[in-house]
Protein backbone atom coordinates (compact mmCIF):
# COMPACT_ATOMS: atom_id res chain seq x y z
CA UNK A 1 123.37 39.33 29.27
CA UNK A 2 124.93 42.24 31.60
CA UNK A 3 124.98 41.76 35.20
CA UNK A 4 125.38 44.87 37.41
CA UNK A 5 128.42 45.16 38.75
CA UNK A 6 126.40 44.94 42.64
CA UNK A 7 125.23 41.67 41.61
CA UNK A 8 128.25 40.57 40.82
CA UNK A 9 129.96 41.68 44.07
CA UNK A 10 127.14 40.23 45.87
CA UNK A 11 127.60 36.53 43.98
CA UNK A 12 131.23 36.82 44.26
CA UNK A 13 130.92 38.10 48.21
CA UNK A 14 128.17 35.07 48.91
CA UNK A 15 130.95 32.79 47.26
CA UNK A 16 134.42 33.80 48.43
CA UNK A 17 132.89 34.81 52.06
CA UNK A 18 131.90 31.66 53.72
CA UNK A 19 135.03 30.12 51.78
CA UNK A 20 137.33 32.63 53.84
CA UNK A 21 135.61 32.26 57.31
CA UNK A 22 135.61 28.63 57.13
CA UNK A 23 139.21 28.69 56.28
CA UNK A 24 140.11 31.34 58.97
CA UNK A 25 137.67 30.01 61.53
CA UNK A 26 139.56 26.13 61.58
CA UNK A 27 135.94 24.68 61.72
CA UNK A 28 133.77 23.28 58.71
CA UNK A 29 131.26 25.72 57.62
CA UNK A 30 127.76 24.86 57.11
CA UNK A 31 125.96 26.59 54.29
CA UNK A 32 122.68 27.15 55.16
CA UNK A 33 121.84 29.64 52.11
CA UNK A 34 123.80 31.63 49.44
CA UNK A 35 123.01 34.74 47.99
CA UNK A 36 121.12 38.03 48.13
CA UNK A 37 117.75 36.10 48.43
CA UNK A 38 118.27 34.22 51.42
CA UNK A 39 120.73 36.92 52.85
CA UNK A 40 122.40 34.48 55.07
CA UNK A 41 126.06 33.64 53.19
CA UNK A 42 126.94 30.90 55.89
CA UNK A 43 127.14 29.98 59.77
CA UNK A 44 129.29 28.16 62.05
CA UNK A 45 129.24 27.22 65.28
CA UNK A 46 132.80 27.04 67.63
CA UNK A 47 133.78 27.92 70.74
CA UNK A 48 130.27 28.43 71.84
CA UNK A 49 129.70 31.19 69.62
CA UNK A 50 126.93 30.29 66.75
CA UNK A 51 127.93 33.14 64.16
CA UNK A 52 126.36 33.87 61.12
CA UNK A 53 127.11 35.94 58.00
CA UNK A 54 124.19 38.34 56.65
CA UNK A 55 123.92 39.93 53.51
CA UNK A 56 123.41 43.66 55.64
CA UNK A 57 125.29 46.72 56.17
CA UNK A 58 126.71 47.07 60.16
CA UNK A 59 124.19 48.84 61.42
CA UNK A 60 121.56 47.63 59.56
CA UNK A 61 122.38 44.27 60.76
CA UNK A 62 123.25 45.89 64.66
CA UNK A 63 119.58 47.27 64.29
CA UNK A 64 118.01 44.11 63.33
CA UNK A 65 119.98 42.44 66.38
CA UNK A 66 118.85 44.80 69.25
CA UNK A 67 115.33 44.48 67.73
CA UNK A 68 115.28 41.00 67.36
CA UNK A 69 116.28 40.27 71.16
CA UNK A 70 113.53 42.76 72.34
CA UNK A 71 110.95 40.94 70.45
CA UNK A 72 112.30 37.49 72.16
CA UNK A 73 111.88 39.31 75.61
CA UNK A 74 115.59 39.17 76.19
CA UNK A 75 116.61 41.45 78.57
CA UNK A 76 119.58 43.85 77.21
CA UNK A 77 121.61 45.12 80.13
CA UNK A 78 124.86 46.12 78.42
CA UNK A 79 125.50 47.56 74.31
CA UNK A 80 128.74 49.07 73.29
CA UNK A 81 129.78 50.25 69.53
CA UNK A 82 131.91 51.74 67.57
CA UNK A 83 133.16 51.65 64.41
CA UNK A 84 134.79 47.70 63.79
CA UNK A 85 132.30 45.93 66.37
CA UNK A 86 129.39 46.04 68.61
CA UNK A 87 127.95 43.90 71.39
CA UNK A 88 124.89 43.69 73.51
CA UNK A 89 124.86 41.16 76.82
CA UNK A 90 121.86 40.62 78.68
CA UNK A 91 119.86 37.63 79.84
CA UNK A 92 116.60 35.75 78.19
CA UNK A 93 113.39 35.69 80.63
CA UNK A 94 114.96 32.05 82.41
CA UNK A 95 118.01 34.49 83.56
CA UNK A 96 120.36 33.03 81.35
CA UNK A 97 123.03 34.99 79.86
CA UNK A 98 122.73 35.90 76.04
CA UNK A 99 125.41 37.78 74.16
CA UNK A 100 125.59 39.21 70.70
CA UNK A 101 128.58 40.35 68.57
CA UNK A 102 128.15 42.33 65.52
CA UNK A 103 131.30 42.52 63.02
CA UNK A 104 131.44 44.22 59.75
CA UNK A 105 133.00 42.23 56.98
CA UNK A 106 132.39 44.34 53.96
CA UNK A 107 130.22 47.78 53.42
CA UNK A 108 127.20 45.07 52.35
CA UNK A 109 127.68 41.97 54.66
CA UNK A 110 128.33 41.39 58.53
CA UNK A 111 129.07 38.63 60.93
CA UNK A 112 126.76 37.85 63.73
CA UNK A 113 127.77 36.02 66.59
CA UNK A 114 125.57 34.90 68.87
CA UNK A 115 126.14 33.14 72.55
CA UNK A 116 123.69 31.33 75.01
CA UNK A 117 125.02 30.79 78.81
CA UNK A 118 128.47 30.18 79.84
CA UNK A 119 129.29 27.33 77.94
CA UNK A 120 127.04 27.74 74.97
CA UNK A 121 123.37 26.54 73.81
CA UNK A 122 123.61 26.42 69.72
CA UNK A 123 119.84 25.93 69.46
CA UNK A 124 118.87 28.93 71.36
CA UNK A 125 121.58 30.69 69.45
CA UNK A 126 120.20 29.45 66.42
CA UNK A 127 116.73 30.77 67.12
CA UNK A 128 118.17 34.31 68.21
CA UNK A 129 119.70 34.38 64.54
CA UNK A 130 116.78 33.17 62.83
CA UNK A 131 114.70 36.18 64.01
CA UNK A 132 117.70 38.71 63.02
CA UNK A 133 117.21 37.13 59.87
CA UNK A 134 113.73 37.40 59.41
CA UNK A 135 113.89 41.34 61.00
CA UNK A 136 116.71 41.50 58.20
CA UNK A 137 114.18 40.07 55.44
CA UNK A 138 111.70 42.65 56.50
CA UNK A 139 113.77 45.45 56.29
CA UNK A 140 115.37 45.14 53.13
């Protein structure tokens, strides 16, 4: 049997990804879902930040963000991008803050890093991901 060679990058990306970023992140990883099906390769949560690794392009995965904090009627006050990151701040409809980092790993995968008020609130930041996710499922 022959797999293409972009399945096999994705299988090996799904597999060696969440391996690296729970080994440079100092934190046990959680796999919630592996694999170009799911297109989540893993998620952590430290330092406040609940991030999460899609199987999307950067701005694929930047678009999916901004859209997916419109349609939970969060507020977006401040984006900035460029090439190697973007970020959007604004506040959800209780005024608190809400924060969303967008790093590209490879040309087919990015990080997602999601934060809820000052000290962090990882099932709000949970639910923002979930509906990147699902904007990401749609799109694709």
């Amino acid at each position: 049997m022959i797999i293409h060679r972009s399945r096999l990058l994705r299988r090996i990306a799904s597999v060696l990804l969440p391996a690296l970023a729970w080994a440079l992140q100092g934190c046990p990883m959680i796999l919630v879902g592996v694999g170009a099906t799911s297109g989540v390769a893993g998620t952590t949560y430290a330092k406040a930040e609940f991030e999460q690794v899609h199987t999307a392009p950067y701005n694929t995965a930047w678009d999916a963000a901004l859209h997916a904090l419109r349609t939970m009627h969060i507020t977006i006050s401040e984006t900035q991008k460029d090439r190697i990151s973007a970020r959007a701040s604004g506040a959800d409809l209780d005024g608190t803050s809400v924060t969303v980092t967008v790093l590209p790993i490879t040309r087919d995968t990015t990080s997602v890093r999601v934060r809820v008020g000052t000290f962090g609130d990882r099932s709000a930041s949970e639910r923002i991901q979930g509906e990147i996710a699902v904007v990401l499922k749609g799109a694709s």
